[in-house]
Protein backbone atom coordinates (compact mmCIF):
# COMPACT_ATOMS: atom_id res chain seq x y z
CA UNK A 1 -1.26 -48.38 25.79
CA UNK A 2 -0.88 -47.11 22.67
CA UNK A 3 -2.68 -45.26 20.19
CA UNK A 4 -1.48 -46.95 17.09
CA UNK A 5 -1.65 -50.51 17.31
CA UNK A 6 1.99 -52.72 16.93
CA UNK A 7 1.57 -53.93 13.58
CA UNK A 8 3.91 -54.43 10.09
CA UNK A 9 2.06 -51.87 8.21
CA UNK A 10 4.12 -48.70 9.16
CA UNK A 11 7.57 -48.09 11.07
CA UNK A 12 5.91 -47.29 15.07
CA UNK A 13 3.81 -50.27 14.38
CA UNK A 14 6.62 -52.77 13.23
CA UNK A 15 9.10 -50.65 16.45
CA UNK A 16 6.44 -51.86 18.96
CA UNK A 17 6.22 -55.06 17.63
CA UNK A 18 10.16 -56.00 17.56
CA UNK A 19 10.35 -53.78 21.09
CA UNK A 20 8.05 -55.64 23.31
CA UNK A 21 9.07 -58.93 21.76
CA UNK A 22 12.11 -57.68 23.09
CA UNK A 23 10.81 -57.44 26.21
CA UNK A 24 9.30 -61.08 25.77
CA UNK A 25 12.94 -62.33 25.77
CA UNK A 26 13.97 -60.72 28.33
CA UNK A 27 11.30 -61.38 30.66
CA UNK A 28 9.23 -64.58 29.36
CA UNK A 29 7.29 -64.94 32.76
CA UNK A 30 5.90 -61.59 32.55
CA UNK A 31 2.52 -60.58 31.50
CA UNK A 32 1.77 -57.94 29.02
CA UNK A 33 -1.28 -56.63 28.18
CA UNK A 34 -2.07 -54.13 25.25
CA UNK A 35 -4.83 -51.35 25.29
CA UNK A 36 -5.14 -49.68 21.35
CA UNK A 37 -7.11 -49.20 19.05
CA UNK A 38 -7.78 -50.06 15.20
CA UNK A 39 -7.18 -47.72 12.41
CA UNK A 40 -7.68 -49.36 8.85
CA UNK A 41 -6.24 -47.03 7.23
CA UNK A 42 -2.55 -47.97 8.52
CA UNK A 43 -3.16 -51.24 10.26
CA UNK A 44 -1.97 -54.39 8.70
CA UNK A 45 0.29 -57.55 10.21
CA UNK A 46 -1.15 -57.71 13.58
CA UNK A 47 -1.20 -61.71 13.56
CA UNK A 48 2.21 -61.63 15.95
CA UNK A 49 -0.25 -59.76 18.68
CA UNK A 50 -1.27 -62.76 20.56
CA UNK A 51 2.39 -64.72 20.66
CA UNK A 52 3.51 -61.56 22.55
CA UNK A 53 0.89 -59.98 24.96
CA UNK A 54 -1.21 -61.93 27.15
CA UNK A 55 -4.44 -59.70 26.84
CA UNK A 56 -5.51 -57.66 24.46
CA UNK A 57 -8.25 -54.56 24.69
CA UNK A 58 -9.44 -53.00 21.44
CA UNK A 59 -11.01 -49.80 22.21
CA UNK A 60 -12.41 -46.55 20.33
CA UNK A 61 -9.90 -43.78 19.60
CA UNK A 62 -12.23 -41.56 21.11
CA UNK A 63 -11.26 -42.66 24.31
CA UNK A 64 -7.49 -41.83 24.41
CA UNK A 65 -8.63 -38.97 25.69
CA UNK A 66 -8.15 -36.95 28.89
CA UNK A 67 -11.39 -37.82 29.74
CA UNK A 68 -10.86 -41.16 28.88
CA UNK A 69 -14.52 -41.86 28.17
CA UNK A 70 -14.67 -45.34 27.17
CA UNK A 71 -11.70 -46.32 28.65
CA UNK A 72 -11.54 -49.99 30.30
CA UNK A 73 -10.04 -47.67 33.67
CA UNK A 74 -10.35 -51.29 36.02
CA UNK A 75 -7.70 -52.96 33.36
CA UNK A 76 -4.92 -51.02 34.41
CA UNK A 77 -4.90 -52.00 38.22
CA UNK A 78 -3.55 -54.99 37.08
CA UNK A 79 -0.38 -54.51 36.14
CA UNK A 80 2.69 -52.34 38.02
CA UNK A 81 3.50 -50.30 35.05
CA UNK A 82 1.85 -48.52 31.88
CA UNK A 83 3.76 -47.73 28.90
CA UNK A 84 2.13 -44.86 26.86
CA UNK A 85 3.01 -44.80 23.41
CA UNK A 86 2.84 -42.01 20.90
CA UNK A 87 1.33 -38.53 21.98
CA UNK A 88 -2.36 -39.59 21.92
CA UNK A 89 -1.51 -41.65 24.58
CA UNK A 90 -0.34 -39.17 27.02
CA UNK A 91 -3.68 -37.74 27.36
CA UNK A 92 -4.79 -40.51 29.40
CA UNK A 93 -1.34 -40.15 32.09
CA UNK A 94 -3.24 -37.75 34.12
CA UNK A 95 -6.32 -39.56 34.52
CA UNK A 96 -4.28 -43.09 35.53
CA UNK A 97 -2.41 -41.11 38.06
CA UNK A 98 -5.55 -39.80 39.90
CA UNK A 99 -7.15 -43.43 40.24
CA UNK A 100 -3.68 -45.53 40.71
CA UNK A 101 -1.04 -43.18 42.28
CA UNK A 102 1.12 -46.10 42.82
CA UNK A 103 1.56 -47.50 39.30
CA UNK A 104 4.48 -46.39 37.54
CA UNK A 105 3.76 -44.48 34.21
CA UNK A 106 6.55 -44.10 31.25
CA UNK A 107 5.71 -41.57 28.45
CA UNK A 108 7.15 -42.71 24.58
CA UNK A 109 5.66 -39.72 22.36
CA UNK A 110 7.47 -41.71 19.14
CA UNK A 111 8.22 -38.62 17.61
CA UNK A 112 9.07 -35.51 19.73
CA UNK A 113 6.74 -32.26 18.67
CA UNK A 114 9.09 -30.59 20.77
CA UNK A 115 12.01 -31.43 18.72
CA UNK A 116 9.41 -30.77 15.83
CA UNK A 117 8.41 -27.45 16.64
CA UNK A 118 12.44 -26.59 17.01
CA UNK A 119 13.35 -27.87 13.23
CA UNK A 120 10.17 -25.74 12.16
CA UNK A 121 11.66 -22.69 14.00
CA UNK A 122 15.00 -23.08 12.40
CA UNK A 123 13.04 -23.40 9.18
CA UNK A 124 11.41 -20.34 9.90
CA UNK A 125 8.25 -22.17 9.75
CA UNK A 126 8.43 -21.82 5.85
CA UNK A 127 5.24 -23.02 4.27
CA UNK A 128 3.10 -23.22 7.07
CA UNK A 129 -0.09 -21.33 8.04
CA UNK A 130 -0.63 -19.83 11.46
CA UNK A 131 -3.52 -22.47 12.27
CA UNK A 132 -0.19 -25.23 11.59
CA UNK A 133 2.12 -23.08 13.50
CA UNK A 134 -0.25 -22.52 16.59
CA UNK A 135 -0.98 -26.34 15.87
CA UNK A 136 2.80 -27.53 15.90
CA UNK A 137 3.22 -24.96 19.16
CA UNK A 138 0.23 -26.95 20.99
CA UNK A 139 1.22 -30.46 20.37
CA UNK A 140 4.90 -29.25 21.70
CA UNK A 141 3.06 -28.07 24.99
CA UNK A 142 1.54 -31.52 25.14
CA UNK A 143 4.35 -33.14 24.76
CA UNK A 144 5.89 -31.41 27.71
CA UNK A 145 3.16 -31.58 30.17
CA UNK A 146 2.93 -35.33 29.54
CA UNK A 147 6.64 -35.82 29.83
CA UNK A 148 6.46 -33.59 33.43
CA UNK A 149 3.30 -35.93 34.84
CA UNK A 150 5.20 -39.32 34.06
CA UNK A 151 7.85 -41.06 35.81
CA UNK A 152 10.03 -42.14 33.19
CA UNK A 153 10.47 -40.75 29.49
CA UNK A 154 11.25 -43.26 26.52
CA UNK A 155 13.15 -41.10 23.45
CA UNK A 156 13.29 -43.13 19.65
CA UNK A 157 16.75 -40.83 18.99
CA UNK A 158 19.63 -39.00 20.95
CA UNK A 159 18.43 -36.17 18.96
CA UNK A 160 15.44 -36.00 21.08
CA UNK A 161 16.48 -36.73 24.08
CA UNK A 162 19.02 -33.77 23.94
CA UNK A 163 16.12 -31.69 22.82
CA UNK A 164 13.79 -32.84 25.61
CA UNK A 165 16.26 -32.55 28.33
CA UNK A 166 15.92 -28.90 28.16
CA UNK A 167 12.91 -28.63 29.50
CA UNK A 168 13.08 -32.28 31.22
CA UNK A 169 14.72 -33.47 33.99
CA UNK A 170 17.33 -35.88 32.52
CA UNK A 171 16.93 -38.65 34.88
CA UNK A 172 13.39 -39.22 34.17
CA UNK A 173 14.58 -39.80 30.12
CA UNK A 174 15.80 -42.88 28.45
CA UNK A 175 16.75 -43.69 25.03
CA UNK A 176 15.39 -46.78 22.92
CA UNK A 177 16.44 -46.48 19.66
CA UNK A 178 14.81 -48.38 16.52
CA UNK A 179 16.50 -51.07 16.10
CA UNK A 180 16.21 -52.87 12.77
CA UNK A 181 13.59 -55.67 12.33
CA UNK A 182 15.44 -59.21 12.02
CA UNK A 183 12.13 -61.26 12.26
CA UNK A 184 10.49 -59.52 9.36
CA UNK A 185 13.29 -58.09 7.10
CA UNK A 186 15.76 -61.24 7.03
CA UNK A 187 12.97 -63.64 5.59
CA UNK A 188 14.26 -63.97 1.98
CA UNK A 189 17.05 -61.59 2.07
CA UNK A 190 18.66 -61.47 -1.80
CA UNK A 191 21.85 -59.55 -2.90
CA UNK A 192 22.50 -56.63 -5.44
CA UNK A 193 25.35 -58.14 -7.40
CA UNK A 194 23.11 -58.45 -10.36
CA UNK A 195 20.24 -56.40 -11.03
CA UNK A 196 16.88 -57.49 -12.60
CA UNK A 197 17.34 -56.44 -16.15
CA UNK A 198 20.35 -54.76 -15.84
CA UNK A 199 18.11 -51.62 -14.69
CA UNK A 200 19.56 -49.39 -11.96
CA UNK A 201 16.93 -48.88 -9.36
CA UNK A 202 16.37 -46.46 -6.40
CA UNK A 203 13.71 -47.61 -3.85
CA UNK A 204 11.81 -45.51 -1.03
CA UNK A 205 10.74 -47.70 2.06
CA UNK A 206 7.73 -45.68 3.69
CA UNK A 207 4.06 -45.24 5.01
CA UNK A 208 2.79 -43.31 2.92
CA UNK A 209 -0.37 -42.60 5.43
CA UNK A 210 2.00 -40.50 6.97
CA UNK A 211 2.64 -36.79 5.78
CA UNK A 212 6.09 -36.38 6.06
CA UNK A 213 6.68 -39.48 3.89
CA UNK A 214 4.13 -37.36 1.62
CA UNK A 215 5.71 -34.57 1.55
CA UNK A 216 9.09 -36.21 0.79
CA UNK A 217 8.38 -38.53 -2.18
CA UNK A 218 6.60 -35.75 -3.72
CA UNK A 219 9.62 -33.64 -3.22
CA UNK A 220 11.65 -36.16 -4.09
CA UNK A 221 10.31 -36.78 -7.58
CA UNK A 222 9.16 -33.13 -8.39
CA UNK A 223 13.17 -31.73 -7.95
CA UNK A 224 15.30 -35.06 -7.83
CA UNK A 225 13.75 -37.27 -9.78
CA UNK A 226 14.24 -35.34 -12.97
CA UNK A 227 17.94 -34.52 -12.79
CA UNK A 228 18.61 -38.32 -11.96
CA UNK A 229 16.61 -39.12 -14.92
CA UNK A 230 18.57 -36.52 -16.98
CA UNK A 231 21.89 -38.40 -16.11
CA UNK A 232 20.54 -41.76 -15.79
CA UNK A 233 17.60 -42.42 -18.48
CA UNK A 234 17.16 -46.37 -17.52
CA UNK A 235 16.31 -45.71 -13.73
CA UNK A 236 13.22 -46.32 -11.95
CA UNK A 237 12.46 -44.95 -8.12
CA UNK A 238 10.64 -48.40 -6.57
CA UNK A 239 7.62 -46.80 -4.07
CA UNK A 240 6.87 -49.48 -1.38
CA UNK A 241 4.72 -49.19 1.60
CA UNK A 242 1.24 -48.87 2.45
CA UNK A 243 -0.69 -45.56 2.00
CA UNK A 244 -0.29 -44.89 -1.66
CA UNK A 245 -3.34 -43.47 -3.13
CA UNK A 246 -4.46 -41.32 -6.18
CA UNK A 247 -3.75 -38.14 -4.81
CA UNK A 248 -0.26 -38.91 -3.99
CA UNK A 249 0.11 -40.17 -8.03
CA UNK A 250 -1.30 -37.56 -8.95
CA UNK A 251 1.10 -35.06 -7.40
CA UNK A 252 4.04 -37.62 -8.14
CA UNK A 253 3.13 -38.02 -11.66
CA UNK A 254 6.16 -38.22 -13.65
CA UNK A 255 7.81 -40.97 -15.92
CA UNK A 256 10.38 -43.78 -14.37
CA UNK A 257 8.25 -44.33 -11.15
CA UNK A 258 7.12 -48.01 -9.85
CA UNK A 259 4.43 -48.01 -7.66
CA UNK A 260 4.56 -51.31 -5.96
CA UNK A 261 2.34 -49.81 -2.88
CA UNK A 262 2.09 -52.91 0.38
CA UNK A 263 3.85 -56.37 0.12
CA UNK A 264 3.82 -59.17 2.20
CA UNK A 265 7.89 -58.95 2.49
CA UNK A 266 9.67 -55.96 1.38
CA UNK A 267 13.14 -57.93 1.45
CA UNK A 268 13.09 -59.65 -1.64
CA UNK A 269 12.24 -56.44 -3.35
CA UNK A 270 14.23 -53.79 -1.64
CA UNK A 271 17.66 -56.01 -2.15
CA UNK A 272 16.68 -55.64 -5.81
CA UNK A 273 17.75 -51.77 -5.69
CA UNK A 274 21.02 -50.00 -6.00
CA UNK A 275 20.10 -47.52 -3.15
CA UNK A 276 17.35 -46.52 -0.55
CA UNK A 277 16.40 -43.22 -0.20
CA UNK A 278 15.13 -41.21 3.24
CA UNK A 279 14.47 -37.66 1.86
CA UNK A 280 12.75 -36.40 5.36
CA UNK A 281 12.03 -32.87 5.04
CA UNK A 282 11.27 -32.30 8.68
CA UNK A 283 10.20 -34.07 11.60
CA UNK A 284 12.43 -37.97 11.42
CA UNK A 285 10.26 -40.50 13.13
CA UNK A 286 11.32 -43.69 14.12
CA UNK A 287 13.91 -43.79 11.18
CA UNK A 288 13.57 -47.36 10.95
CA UNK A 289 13.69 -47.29 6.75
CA UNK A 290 17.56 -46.53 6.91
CA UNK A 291 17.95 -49.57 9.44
CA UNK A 292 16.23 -51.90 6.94
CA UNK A 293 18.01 -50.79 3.86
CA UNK A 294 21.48 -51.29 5.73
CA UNK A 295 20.31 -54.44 7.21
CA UNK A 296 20.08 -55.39 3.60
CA UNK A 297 23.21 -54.01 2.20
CA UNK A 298 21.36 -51.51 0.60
CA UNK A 299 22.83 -48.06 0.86
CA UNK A 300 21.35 -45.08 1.27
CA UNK A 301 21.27 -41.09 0.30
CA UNK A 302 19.28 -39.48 2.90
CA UNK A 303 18.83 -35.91 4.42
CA UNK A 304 20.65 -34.74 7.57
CA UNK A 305 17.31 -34.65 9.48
CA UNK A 306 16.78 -37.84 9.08
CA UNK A 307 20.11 -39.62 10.03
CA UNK A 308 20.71 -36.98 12.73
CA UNK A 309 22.51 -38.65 15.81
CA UNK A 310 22.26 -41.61 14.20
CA UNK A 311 25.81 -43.54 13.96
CA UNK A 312 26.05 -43.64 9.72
CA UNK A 313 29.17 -41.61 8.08
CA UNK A 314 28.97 -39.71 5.44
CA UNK A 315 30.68 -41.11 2.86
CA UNK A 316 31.62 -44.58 4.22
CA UNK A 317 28.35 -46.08 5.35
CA UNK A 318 25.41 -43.31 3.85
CA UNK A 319 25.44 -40.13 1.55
CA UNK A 320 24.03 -36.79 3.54
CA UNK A 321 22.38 -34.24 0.86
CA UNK A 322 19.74 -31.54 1.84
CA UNK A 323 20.41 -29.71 -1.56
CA UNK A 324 18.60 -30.96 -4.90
CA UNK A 325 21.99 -31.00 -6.43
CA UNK A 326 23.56 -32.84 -3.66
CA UNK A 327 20.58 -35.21 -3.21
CA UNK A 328 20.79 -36.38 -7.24
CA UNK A 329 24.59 -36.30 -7.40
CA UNK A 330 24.89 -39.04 -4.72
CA UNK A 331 21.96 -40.72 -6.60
CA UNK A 332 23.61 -40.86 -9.84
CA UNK A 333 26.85 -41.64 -8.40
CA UNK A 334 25.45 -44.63 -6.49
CA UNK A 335 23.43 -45.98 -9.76
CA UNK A 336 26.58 -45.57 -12.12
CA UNK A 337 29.64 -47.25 -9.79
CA UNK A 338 28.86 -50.84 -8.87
CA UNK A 339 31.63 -51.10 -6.71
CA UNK A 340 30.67 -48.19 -4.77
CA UNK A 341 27.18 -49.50 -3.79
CA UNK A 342 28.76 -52.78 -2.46
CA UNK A 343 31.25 -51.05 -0.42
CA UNK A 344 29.08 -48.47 0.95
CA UNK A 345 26.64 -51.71 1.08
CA UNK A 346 28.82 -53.22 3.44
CA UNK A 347 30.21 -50.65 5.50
CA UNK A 348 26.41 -49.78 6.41
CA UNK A 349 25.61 -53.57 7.16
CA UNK A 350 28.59 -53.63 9.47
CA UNK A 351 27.46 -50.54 11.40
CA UNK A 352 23.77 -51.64 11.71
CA UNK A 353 24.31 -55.08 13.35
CA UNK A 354 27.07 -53.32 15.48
CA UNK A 355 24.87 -50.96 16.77
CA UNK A 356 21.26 -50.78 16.03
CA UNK A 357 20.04 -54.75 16.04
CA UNK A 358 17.45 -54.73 19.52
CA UNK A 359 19.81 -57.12 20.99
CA UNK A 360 22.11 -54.32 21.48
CA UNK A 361 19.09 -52.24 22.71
CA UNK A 362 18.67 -54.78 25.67
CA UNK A 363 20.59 -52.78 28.56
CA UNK A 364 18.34 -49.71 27.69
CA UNK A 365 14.98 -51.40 27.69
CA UNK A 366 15.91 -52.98 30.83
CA UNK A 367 16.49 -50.23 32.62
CA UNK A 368 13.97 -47.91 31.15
CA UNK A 369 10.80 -50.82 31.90
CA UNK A 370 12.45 -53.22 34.76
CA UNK A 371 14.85 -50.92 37.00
C-alpha cells in the first residue's frame, strides 16, 4: 500500500519501483499486489507497474485514511503481509489490524517526521510559524503511533533508524537504504571528459513538487548562485526534474539558469555536468539524487543533512558545505580543475556500486519482508 504510487517521476516513486523489483528477483513465484493511488501532479513512468505486481488497485486518496472509507478492506485477506509506504499509509495500520489480526504489517514512513521534527528543533524551528511547528510536532506523533501498532519498521537511512530507535523498540526496525537505479539511470550513460561547448555546468537532480527541493534551489540560486557566477561567468546550473512551474522561476529568477524541467532519461544529460548538487536544507528524503550522480561519475557538493550516515567522504568521494561560502567554493573549485572532477568522479562511482547498488541491499530486504 502506498500513498504515492511507484513511478519514475520523483525519488520514493523510482525507490519503490527498483525495491519491489528487487523483491521480484528474489522471490519470482510470489505475488504482489499494489493498493495506491494517482496524483498527476507527480506521477509519471508507471508503465513498469504491471511487469512487477500481479494486481493492481487504484483508489481515491481520500481513503488512506483511518477510516479507510473507500478502501477495497476484502483485498488485503489475500496476502500474508502489507507493506505501508510513506506516512499516509500508516493511517490505515490500525484499521487492517482490527479485521486481520494475523497478517503481518511493516510500516516505511519514507521520510521520518520524527527525525524531521529533531533537525527543526536543532534549527530552532527558524522560519516557521506555530501552525508549521504544531504541524511538524503532529506528523512526528503519527509517525510514532504507526511505528508502535506495526510489526516491523522499514528506515530509508541509518540516520533514522538511530533517531527512531529512541522511542522504538530496535528489533521491530530495519534499514533499506536507496539504492541507486541501474535500470533507469545506466540507459545511455555518457562521460564528462569533454563538455558541450566547453561550458562548465552544475546540474540539480530533483522533484520539484516537493518543498524541500523548493526551498533548496531557491536557496541555492538566491546566495550560491551569484558568487559562483562572480568567479565563474560561463556557468550554467542545469534544473531537471518534474515540478518546475512559474512560481518557482519566478523566485529563482536570475541569469545562468537552464530549466530543462522532466526528460525521458536524465543520464545523457546529467553526465553532461561537471558536478551535481544536493543543497537539502532540512528534512533528506530518500537521497537517491547523490546515488545517481555518483552512479554517473558525477560528483557532488551537497549539505551535511543530506549525506548524513551516508558512506561518501568529504573530500575524496563528495564536498560537505552548509555555509554559502563553503557551498560556492567547492562549486568553483569543482568547475575550474578538470582533474579534480574525474577523480572525485571516480572515487564516488567506486563507493556507490560498493555499497549502495540494491543488489547489495538484498540481505536487508530479505529479512525485513521474508524472515
Amino acid at each position: 500500500m502506498s500513498f504515492f504510487a511507484p513511478c519514475r517521476g520523483h525519488a520514493g516513486g523510482q525507490r519503490l519501483l527498483d525495491l519491489y523489483m528487487q523483491i521480484r528477483r528474489i522471490r519470482p513465484e510470489i505475488r504482489l499486489g499494489l493498493v495506491t493511488c494517482t496524483h498527476p501532479d507527480a506521477d509519471w513512468g508507471l508503465e513498469n507497474l504491471n511487469s512487477i505486481f500481479n494486481d493492481i488497485y487504484w483508489i481515491s486518496c481520500d481513503a488512506f485514511s483511518s477510516q479507510g472509507v473507500g478502501f477495497p478492506l476484502k483485498v488485503v485477506e489475500s496476502y500474508d503481509l502489507i507493506d505501508c509506504q510513506y506516512h499516509r499509509s500508516g493511517a490505515l495500520i490500525q484499521l487492517i489490524r482490527k479485521n486481520f489480526p494475523d497478517i503481518k504489517i511493516v510500516f516505511n514512513p519514507m521520510e521520518s517526521h520524527v527525525r524531521g521534527l529533531k533537525l527543526r528543533m536543532q534549527q530552532c524551528f527558524r522560519n516557521l510559524s506555530l501552525s508549521a511547528i504544531k504541524k511538524f510536532i503532529e506528523l512526528a506523533i503519527h509517525d510514532l503511533i504507526y511505528c508502535f501498532q506495526a510489526d516491523m519498521v522499514g528506515c530509508v537511512s541509518l540516520a533514522d533508524l538511530e533517531v527512531i530507535k529512541v522511542f522504538v523498540s530496535s528489533k521491530k526496525l530495519y534499514l533499506i537504504e536507496t539504492g541507486f537505479s541501474q535500470e533507469f539511470y545506466f540507459e545511455k550513460i555518457q562521460t564528462i571528459n569533454s563538455l558541450e561547448d566547453n561550458k562548465r555546468k552544475l546540474v540539480f537532480l530533483a522533484y520539484f513538487g516537493s518543498k524541500s527541493n523548493r526551498d533548496a534551489l531557491i536557496w541555492f540560486c538566491r546566495y550560491v548562485h551569484p558568487l559562483i557566477r562572480a568567479k565563474v561567468n560561463d556557468y550554467e546550473l542545469m534544473i531537471v526534474g518534474r515540478g518546475i512551474d512559474p512560481e518557482l522561476r519566478s523566485e529563482c529568477n536570475c541569469e545562468g539558469l537552464d530549466w530543462i524541467g522532466e526528460i525521458e532519461s536524465v543520464a545523457p544529460i546529467v553526465s553532461k555536468a561537471t558536478a551535481g548538487i544536493a543543497p537539502a536544507l532540512y528534512g533528506a528524503g530518500v537521497r537517491g539524487k547523490i546515488h545517481q550522480y555518483s552512479a554517473l561519475k558525477v560528483p557532488c557538493v551537497a549539505s551535511s543533512i543530506g549525506v548524513d550516515s551516508l558512506k561518501y567522504e568529504h573530500g575524496h568521494s563528495i564536498f560537505l558545505a552548509d555555509s554559502v561560502e563553503e557551498f560556492a567554493s567547492y562549486c568553483v573549485a569543482l568547475l575550474s580543475d578538470h582533474k579534480l572532477v574525474v577523480k572525485m568522479g571516480d572515487e564516488a562511482h567506486a563507493l556507490c556500486m560498493s555499497e549502495y547498488s540494491w543488489a547489495a541491499m538484498t540481505p536487508n530486504i530479505k529479512s525485513l519482508y521474508f524472515l
